[in-house]
N, C-alpha and C. Protein backbone atom coordinates (compact mmCIF):
# COMPACT_ATOMS: atom_id res chain seq x y z
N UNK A 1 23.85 -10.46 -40.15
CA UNK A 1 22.54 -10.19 -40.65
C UNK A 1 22.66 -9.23 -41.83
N UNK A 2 21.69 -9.74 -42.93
CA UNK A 2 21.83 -8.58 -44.38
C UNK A 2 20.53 -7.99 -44.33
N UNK A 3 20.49 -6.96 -44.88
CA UNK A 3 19.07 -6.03 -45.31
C UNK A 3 19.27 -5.95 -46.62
N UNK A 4 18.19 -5.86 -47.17
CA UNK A 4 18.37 -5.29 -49.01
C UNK A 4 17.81 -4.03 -48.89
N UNK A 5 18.24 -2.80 -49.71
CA UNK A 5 16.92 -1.90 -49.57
C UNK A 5 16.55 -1.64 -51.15
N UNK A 6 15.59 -1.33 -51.72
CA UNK A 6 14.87 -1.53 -53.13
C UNK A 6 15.54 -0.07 -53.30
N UNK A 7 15.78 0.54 -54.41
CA UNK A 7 16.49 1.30 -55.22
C UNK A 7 16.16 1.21 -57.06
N UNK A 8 15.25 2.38 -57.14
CA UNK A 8 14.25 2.46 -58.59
C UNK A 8 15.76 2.51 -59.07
N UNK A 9 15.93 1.87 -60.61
CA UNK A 9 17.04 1.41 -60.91
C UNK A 9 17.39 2.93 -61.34
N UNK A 10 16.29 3.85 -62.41
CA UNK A 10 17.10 5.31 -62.66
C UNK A 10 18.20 6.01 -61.72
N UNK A 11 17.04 5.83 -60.04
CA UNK A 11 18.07 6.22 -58.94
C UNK A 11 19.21 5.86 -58.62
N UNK A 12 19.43 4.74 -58.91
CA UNK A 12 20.28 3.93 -58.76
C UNK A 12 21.65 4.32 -59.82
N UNK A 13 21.16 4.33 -60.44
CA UNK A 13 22.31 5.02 -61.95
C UNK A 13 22.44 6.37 -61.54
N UNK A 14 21.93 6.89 -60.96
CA UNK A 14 22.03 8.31 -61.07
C UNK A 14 23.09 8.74 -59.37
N UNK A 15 22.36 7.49 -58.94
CA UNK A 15 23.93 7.57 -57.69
C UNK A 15 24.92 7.17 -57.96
N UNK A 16 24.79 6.38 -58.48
CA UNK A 16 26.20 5.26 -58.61
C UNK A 16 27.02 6.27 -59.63
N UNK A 17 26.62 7.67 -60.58
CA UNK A 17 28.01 7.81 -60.82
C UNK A 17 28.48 9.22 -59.96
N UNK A 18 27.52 9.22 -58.94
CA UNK A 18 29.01 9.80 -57.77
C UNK A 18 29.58 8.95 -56.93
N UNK A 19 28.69 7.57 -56.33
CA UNK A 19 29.02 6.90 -55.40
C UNK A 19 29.42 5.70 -56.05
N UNK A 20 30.71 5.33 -56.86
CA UNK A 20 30.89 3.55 -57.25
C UNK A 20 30.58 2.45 -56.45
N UNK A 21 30.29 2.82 -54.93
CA UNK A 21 29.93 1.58 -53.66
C UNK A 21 28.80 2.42 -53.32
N UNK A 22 27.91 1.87 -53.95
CA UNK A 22 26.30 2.26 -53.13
C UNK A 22 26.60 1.77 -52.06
N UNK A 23 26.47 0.30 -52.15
CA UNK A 23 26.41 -0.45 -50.54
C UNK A 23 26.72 0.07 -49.13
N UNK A 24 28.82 0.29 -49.63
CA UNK A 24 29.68 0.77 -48.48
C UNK A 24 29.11 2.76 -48.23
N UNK A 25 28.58 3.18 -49.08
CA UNK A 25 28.20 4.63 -48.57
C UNK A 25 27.09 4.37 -47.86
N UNK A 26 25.65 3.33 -48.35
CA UNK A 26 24.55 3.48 -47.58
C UNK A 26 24.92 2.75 -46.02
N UNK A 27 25.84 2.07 -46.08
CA UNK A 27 26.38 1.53 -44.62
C UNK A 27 27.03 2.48 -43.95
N UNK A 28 27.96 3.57 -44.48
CA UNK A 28 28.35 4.32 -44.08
C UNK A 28 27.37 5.94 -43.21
N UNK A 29 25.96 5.64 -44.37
CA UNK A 29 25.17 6.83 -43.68
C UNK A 29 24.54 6.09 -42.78
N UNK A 30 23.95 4.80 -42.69
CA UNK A 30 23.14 4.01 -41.64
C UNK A 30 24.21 4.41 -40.08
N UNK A 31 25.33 4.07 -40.54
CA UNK A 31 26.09 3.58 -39.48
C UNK A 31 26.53 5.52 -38.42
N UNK A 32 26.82 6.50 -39.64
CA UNK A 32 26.70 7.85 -39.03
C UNK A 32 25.70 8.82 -38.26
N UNK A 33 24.35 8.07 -39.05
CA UNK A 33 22.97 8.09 -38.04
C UNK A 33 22.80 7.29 -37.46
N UNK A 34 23.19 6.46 -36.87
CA UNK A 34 23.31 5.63 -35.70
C UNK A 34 23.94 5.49 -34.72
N UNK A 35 24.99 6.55 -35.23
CA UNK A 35 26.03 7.26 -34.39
C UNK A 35 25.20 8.83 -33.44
N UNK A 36 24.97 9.19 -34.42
CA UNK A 36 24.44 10.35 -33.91
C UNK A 36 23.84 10.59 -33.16
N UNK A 37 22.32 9.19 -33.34
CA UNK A 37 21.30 9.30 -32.56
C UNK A 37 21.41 8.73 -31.04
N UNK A 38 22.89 8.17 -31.21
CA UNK A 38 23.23 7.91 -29.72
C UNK A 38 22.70 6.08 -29.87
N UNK A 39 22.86 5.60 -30.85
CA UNK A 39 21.97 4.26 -31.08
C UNK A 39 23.61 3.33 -30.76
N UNK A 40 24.55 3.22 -31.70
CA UNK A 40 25.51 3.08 -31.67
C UNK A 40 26.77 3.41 -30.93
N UNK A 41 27.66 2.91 -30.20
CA UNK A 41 29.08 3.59 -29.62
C UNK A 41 29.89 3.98 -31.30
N UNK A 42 30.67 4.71 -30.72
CA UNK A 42 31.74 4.77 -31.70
C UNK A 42 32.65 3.61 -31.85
N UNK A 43 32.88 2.61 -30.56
CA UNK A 43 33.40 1.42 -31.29
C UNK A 43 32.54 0.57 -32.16
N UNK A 44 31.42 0.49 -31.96
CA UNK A 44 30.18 -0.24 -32.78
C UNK A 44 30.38 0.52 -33.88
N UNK A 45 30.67 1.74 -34.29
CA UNK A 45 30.76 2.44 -36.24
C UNK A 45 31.94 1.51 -36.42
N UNK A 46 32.81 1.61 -35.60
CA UNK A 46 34.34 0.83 -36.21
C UNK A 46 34.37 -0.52 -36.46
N UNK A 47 33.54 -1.19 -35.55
CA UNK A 47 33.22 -2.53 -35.99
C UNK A 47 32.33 -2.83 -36.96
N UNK A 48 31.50 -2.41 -37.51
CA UNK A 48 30.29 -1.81 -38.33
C UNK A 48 30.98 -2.10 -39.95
N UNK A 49 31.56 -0.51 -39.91
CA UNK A 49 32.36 -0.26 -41.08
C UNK A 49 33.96 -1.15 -41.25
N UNK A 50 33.76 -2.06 -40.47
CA UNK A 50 35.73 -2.21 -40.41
C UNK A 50 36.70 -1.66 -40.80
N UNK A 51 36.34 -0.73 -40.12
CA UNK A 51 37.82 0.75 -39.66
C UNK A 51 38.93 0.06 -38.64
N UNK A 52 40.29 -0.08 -39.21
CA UNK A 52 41.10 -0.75 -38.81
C UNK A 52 41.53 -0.15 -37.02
N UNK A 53 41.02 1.22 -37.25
CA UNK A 53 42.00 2.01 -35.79
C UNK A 53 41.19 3.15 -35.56
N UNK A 54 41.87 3.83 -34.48
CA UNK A 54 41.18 4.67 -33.71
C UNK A 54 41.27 5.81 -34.29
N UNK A 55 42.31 5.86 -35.34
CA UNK A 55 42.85 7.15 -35.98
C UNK A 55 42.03 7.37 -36.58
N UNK A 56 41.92 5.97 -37.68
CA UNK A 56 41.14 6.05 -39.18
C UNK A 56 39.38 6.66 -38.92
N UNK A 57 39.12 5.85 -37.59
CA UNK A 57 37.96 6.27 -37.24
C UNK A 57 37.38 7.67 -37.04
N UNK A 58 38.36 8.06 -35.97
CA UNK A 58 38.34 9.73 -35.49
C UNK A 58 38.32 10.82 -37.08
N UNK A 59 39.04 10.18 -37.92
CA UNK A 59 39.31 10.82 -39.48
C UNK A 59 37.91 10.63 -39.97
N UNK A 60 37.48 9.53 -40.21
CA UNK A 60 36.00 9.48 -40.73
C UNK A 60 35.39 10.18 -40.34
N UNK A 61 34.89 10.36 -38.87
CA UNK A 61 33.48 11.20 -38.16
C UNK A 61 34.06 12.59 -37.79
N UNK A 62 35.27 12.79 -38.68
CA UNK A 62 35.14 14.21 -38.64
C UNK A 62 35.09 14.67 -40.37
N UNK A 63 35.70 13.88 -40.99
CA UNK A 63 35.33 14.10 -42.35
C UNK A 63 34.34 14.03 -42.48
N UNK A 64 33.06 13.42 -41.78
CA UNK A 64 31.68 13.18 -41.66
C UNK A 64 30.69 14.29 -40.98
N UNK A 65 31.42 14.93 -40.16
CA UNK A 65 31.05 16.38 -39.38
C UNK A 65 30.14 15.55 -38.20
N UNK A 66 30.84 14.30 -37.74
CA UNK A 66 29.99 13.77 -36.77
C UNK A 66 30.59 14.48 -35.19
N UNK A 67 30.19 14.67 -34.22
CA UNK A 67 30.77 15.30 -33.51
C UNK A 67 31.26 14.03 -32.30
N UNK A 68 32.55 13.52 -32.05
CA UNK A 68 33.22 12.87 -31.29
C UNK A 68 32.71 12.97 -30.07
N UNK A 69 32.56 12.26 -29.33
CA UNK A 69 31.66 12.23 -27.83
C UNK A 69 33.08 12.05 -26.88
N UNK A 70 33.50 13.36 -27.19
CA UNK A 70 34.89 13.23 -25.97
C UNK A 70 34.95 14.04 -25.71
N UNK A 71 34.46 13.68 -23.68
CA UNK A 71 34.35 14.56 -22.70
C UNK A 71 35.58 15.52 -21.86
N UNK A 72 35.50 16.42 -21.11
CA UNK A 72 36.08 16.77 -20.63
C UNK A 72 36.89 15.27 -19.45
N UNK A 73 35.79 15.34 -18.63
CA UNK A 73 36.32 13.92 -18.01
C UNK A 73 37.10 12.97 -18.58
N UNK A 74 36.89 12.50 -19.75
CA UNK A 74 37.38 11.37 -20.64
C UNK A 74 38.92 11.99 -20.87
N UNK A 75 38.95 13.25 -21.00
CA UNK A 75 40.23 13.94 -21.31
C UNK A 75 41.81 13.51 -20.04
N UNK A 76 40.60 14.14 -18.92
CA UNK A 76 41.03 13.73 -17.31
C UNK A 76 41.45 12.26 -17.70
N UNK A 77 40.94 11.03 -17.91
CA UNK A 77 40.94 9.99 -17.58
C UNK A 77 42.38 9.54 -18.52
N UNK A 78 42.30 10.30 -19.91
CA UNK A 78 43.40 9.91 -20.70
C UNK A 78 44.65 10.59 -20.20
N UNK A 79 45.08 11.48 -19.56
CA UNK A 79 45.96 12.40 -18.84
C UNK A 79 46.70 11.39 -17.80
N UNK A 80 45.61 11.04 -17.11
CA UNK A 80 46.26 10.23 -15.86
C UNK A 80 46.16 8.72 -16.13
N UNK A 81 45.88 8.47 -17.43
CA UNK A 81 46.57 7.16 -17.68
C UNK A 81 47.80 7.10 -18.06
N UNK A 82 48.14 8.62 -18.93
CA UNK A 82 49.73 9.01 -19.49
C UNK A 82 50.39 9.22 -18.47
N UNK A 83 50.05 9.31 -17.41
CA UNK A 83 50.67 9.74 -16.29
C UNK A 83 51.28 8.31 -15.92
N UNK A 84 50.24 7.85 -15.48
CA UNK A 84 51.04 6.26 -15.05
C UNK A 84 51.69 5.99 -15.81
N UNK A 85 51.71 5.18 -17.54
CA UNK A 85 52.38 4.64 -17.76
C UNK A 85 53.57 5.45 -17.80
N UNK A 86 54.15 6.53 -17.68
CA UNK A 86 55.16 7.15 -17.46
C UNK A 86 55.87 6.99 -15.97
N UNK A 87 55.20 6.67 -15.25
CA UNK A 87 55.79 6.08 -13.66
C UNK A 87 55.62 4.89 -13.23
N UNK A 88 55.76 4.15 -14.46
CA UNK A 88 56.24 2.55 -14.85
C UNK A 88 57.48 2.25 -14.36
């Protein structure tokens, strides 16, 4: 699915020479407030933006000052998965 959004052309010039990809930045802020508001998972930004990995991702939404939704529990859960595959 596409959206257009209208953009007075001055504005438009006047972004474009900090931003050369209007498009990929206004996808990029849609997709960070959509993150935020709890609308989106963080795999949905990665699929969104096609962010190849988990790295590249985690790099974005902190270069973004988005705050990572990783819990204490979630921490637990990644611990004792390292655990097993180590008593493979």
């Amino acid at each position: 699915m596409e959206y257009t959004i209208p953009i007075p052309d001055d504005v438009a010039l006047q972004i474009k020479n900090q931003w050369p990809d209007i498009p990929r930045r206004a996808l990029e802020a849609f997709a960070l407030q959509a993150y935020r508001n709890g609308v989106i998972t963080e795999y949905e930004v990665q699929k969104l933006l096609k962010i190849s990995s988990r790295m590249e991702l985690d790099a974005f939404l902190k270069e973004s000052n988005a705050h990572i939704d990783y819990t204490e529990k979630d921490l637990q859960q990644d611990i004792e998965n390292i655990r097993k595959s180590f008593l493979k």
